[in-house]
Protein backbone atom coordinates (compact mmCIF):
# COMPACT_ATOMS: atom_id res chain seq x y z
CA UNK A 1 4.66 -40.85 59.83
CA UNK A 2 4.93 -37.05 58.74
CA UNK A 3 7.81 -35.85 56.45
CA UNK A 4 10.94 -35.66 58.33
CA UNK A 5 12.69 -32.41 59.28
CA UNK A 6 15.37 -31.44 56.53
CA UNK A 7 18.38 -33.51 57.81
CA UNK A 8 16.73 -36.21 60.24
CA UNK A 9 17.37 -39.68 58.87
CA UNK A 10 14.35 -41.23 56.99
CA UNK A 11 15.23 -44.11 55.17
CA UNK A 12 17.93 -46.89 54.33
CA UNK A 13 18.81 -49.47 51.75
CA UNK A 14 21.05 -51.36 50.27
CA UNK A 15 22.27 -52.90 46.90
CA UNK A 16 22.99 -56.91 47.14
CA UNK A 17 23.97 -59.02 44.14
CA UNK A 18 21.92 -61.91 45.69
CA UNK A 19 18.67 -60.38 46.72
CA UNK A 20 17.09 -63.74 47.80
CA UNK A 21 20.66 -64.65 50.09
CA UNK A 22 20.00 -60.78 51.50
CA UNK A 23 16.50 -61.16 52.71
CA UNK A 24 17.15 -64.63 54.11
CA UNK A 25 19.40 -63.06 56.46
CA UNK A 26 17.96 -60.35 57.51
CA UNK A 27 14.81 -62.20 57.83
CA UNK A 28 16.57 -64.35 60.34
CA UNK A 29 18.82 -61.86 62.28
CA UNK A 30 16.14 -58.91 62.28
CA UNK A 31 12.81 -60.59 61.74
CA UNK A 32 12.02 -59.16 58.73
CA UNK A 33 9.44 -59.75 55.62
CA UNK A 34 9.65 -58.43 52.35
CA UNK A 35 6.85 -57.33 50.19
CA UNK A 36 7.28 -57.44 46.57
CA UNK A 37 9.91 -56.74 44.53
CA UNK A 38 8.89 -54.08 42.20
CA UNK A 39 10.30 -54.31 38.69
CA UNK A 40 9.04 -51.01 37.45
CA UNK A 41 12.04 -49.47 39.93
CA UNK A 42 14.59 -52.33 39.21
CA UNK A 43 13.01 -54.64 41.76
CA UNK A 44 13.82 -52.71 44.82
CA UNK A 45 12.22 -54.20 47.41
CA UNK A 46 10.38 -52.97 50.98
CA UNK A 47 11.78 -54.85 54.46
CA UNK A 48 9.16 -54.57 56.61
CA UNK A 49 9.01 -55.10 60.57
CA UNK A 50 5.69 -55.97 62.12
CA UNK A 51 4.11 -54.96 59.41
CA UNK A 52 5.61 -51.78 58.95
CA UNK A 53 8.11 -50.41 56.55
CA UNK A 54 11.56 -50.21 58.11
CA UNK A 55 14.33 -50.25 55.17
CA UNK A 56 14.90 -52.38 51.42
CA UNK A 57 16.94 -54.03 49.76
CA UNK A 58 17.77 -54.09 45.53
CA UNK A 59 19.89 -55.80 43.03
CA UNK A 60 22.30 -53.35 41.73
CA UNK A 61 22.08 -51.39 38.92
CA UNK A 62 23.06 -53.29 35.19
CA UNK A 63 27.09 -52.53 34.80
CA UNK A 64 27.26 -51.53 38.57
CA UNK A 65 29.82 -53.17 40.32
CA UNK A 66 29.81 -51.28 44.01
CA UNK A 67 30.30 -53.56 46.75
CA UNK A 68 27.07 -54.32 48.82
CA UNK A 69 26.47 -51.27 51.85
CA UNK A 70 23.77 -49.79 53.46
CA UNK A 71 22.81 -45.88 52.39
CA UNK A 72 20.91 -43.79 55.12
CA UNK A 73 19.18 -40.93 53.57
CA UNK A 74 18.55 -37.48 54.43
CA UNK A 75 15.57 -36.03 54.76
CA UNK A 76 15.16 -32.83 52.69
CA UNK A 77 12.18 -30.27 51.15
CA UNK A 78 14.16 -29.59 47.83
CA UNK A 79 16.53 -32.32 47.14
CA UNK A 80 18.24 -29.70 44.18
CA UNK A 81 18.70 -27.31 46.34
CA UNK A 82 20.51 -29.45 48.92
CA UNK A 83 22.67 -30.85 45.87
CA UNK A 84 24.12 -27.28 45.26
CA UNK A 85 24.60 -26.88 49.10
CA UNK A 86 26.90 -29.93 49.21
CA UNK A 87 28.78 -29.08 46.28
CA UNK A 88 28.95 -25.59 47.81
CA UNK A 89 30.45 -27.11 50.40
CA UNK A 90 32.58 -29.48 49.07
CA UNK A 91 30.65 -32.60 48.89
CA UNK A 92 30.27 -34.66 45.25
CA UNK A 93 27.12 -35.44 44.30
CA UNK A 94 27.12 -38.77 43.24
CA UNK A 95 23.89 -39.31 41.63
CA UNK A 96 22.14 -36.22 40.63
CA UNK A 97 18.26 -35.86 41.90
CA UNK A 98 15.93 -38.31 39.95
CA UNK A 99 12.00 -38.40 40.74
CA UNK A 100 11.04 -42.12 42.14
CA UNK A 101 7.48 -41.82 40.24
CA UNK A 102 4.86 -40.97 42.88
CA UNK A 103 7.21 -41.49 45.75
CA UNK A 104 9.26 -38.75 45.84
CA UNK A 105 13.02 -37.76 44.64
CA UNK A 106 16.34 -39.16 45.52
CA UNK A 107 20.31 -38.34 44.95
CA UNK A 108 23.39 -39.68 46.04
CA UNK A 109 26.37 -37.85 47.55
CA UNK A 110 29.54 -38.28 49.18
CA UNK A 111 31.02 -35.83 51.94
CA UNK A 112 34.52 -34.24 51.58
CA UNK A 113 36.14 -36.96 53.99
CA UNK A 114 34.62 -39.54 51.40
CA UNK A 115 31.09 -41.03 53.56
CA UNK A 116 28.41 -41.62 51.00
CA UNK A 117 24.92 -40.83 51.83
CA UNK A 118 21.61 -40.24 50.14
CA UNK A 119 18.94 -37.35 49.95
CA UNK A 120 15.28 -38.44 50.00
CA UNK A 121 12.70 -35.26 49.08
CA UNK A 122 9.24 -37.36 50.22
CA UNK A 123 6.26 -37.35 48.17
CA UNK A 124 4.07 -40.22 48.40
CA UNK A 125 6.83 -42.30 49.61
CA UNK A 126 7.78 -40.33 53.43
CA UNK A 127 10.17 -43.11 54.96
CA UNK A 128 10.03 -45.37 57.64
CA UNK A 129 6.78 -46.73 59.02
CA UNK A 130 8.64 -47.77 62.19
CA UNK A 131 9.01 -45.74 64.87
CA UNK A 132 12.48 -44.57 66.06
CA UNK A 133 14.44 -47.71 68.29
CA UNK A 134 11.28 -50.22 67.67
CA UNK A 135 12.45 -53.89 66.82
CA UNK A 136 13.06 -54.20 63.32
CA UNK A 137 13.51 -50.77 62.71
CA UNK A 138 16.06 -48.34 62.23
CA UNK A 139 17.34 -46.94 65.79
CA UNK A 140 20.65 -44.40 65.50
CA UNK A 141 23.05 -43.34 62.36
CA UNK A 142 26.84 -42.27 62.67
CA UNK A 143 29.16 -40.66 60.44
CA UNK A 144 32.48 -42.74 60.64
CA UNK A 145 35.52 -40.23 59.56
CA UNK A 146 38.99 -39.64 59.55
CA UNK A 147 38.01 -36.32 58.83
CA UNK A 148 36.20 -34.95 61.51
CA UNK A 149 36.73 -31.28 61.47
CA UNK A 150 35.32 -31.64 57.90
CA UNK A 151 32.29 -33.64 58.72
CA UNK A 152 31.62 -31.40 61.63
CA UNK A 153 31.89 -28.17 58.99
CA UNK A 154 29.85 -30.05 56.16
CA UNK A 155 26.93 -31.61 57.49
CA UNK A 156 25.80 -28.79 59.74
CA UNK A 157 26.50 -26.29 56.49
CA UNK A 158 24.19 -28.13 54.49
CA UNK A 159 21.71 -29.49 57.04
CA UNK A 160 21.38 -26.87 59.25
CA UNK A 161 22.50 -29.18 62.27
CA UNK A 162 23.35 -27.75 65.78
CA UNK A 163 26.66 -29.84 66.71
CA UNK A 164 27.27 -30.88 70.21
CA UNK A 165 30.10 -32.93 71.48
CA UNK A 166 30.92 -35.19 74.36
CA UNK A 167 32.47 -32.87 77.15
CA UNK A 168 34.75 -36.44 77.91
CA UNK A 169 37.65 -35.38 75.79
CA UNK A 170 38.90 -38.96 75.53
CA UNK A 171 36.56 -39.44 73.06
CA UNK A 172 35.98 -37.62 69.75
CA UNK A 173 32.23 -37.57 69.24
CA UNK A 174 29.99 -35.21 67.98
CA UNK A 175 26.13 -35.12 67.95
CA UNK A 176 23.86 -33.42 65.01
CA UNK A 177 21.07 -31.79 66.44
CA UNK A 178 17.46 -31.06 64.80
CA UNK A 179 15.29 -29.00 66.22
CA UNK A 180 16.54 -29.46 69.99
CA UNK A 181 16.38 -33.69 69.03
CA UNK A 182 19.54 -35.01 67.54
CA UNK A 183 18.86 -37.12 65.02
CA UNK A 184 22.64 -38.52 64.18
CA UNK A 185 26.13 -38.73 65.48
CA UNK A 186 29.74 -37.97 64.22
CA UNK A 187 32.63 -40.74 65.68
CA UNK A 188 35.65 -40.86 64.60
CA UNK A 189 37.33 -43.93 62.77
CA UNK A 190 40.41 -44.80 64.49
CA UNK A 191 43.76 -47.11 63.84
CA UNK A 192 41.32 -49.99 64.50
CA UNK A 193 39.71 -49.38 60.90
CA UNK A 194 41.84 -50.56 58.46
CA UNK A 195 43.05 -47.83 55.17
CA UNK A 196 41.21 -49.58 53.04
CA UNK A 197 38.08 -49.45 54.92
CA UNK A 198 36.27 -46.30 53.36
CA UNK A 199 34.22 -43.33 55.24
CA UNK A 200 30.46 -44.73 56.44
CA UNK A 201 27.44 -43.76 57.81
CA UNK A 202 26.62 -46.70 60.07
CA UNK A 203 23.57 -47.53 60.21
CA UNK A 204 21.96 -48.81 63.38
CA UNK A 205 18.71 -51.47 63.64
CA UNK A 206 17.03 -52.41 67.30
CA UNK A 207 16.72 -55.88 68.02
CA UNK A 208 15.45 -57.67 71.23
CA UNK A 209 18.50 -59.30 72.33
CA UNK A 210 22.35 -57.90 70.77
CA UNK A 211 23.87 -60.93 71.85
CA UNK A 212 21.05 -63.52 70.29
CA UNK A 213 21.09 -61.07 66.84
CA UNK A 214 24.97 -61.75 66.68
CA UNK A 215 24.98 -65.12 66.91
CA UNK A 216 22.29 -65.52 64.61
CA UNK A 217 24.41 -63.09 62.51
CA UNK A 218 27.26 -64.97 62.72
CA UNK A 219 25.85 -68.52 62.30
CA UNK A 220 24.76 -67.44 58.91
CA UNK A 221 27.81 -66.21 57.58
CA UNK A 222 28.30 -62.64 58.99
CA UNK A 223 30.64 -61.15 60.89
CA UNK A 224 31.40 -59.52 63.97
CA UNK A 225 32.96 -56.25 63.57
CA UNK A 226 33.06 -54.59 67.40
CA UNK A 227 31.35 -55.90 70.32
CA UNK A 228 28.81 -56.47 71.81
CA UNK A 229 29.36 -53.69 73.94
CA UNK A 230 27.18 -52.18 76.86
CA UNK A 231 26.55 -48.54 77.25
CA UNK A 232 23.38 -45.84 78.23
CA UNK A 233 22.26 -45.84 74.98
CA UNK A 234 21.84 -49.72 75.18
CA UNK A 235 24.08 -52.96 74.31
CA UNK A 236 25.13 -52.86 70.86
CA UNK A 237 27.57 -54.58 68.25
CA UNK A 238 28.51 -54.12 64.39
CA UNK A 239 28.40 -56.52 62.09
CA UNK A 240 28.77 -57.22 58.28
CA UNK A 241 26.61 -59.09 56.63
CA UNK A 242 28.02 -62.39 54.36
CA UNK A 243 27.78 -59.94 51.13
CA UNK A 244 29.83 -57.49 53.17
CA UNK A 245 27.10 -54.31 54.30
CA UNK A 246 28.28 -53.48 57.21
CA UNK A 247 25.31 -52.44 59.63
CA UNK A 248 24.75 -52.57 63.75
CA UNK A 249 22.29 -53.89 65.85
CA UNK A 250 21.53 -52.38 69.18
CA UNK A 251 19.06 -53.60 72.60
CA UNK A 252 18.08 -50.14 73.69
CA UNK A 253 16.37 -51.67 76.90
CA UNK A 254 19.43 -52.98 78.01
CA UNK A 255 21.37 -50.10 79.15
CA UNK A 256 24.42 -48.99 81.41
CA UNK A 257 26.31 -46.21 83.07
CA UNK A 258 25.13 -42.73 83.06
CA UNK A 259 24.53 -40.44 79.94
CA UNK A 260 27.11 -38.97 78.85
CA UNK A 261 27.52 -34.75 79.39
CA UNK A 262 27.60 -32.67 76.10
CA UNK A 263 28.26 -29.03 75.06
CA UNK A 264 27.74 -27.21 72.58
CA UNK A 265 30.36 -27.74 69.81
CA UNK A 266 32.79 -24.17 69.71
C-alpha cells in the first residue's frame, strides 16, 4: 500500500498490560495472528489478518499507567509540521515526534474537546497491509465529541479535510473528506455516554458476521457497548474489550436502508 494522503487513517494500536490476554482475544473475536514481539521498540507487536498487517498491540510504557485504548493515527508528510498546526489550533501535543528507526515517525496529540489521536509520517513502515473494510482489518474511524463545533474547526484546520454533514438534522454527524473520499467521521457523544467517559476516536474493524464477533466478544469477557445495529453502511456494534479498549466491529455486506444525503458543511 502507498503512503496515505495527509489526514486519511493509516494505522492503529493499542497499549494492554497483559499482551498475551490481548492477542488471545482478538485472535478469537477478529481472527488475528501476531508476529513477533519486537523488543528493540518495547515489544510492540504486529496483528496481522490473512497474512497482512492490520493493527498491534504493546505493553505500556515503564511508569505508564493509561488505561488500555485503541489510537488511530493520521497520516501525515511532516509529522513536525502537523505538531505546530495542532497547537496552532489548539490541540496538545501529547508526545512530541520521535523517529521509529527505519519505519518512520510518530507523535501523540489530543484535540481541544479532549480525543487523543496519533500522527504517523511513513518511512519504511506505511500502515496497513489490509485493504479498507477487508475482514480483519480496519474498516471506518469516528471522532466521538461533546465538542463538535470544535472538532469540526480543528481537524479540517490541520488536515486539510472538506467537512460534510448529514442533511437529516436529527442527527449531528459530520464527514471528513480527502481528496473527494472521506476517510473519517465526526458523531457526537450524547447523554448515553457517561461524564466520565472521555473524547475517542472509535475505531472500527470488519468482521464476517457482527452478531457471531459479539458473542464471541462477549463470551470472553468483553462487553457490549451499543448494538448490533443495522444500517447502509453495514450491521455494526461497539464493544470493549475485558482490559477496557473500546473498539467496533462492523459486517459491511450486510447492509440496510438507503444512504444517507449530505451537504457540504456551511
Amino acid at each position: 500500500m502507498a503512503v496515505q494522503p495527509e489526514g486519511t487513517p493509516c494505522w492503529a494500536d493499542a497499549m494492554f498490560t497483559d499482551l498475551e490476554g490481548a492477542k488471545s482475544f482478538y485472535g478469537d473475536v477478529l481472527g488475528w495472528t501476531f508476529g513477533e514481539s519486537s523488543s528493540e521498540f518495547g515489544d510492540y507487536t504486529t496483528a496481522y489478518a490473512n497474512g497482512k498487517a492490520a493493527a498491534a498491540v504493546v505493553p505500556p510504557m515503564p511508569g505508564t499507567d493509561a488505561p488500555s485504548a485503541w489510537c488511530l493515527y493520521l497520516a501525515s508528510p511532516d509529522a513536525a509540521a502537523t505538531g505546530e498546526k495542532i497547537r496552532a489550533n489548539g490541540g496538545e501535543v501529547l508526545m512530541e515526534p520521535m523517529q521509529v528507526g527505519g519505519f518512520g515517525t510518530m507523535l501523540l496529540a489530543r484535540d481541544p474537546g479532549g480525543a487523543a489521536f496519533g500522527v504517523w509520517q511513513a518511512a519504511e513502515h506505511e500502515g496497513f497491509e489490509t485493504e479498507t473494510g477487508s475482514v480483519g482489518g480496519y474498516c471506518w474511524g469516528e471522532v466521538f465529541t461533546r465538542d463538535p463545533k470544535a472538532a469540526d474547526t480543528f481537524f479540517p484546520a490541520v488536515f486539510g479535510y472538506a467537512v460534510r454533514k448529514f442533511d437529516d438534522e436529527s442527527m449531528d454527524f459530520t464527514m471528513y473528506d480527502v481528496q473527494g473520499e472521506t476517510v473519517l467521521g465526526r458523531m457526537t457523544m450524547g447523554d448515553d455516554f457517561p461524564p466520565e467517559v472521555p473524547a475517542f476516536l472509535n475505531v472500527y474493524f470488519t468482521v464476517p458476521d457482527c452478531d457471531a464477533a459479539v458473542a464471541k466478544a462477549t463470551e470472553r469477557g468483553g462487553v457490549l457497548r451499543f448494538g448490533p445495529m443495522d444500517s447502509p453502511f453495514g450491521r455494526f456494534a461497539a464493544l470493549s474489550d475485558p482490559q477496557g479498549a473500546t473498539f467496533s466491529v462492523i459486517d459491511v455486506t450486510r447492509t440496510e436502508g438507503e444512504m444517507p444525503a449530505t451537504s457540504p458543511a456551511a
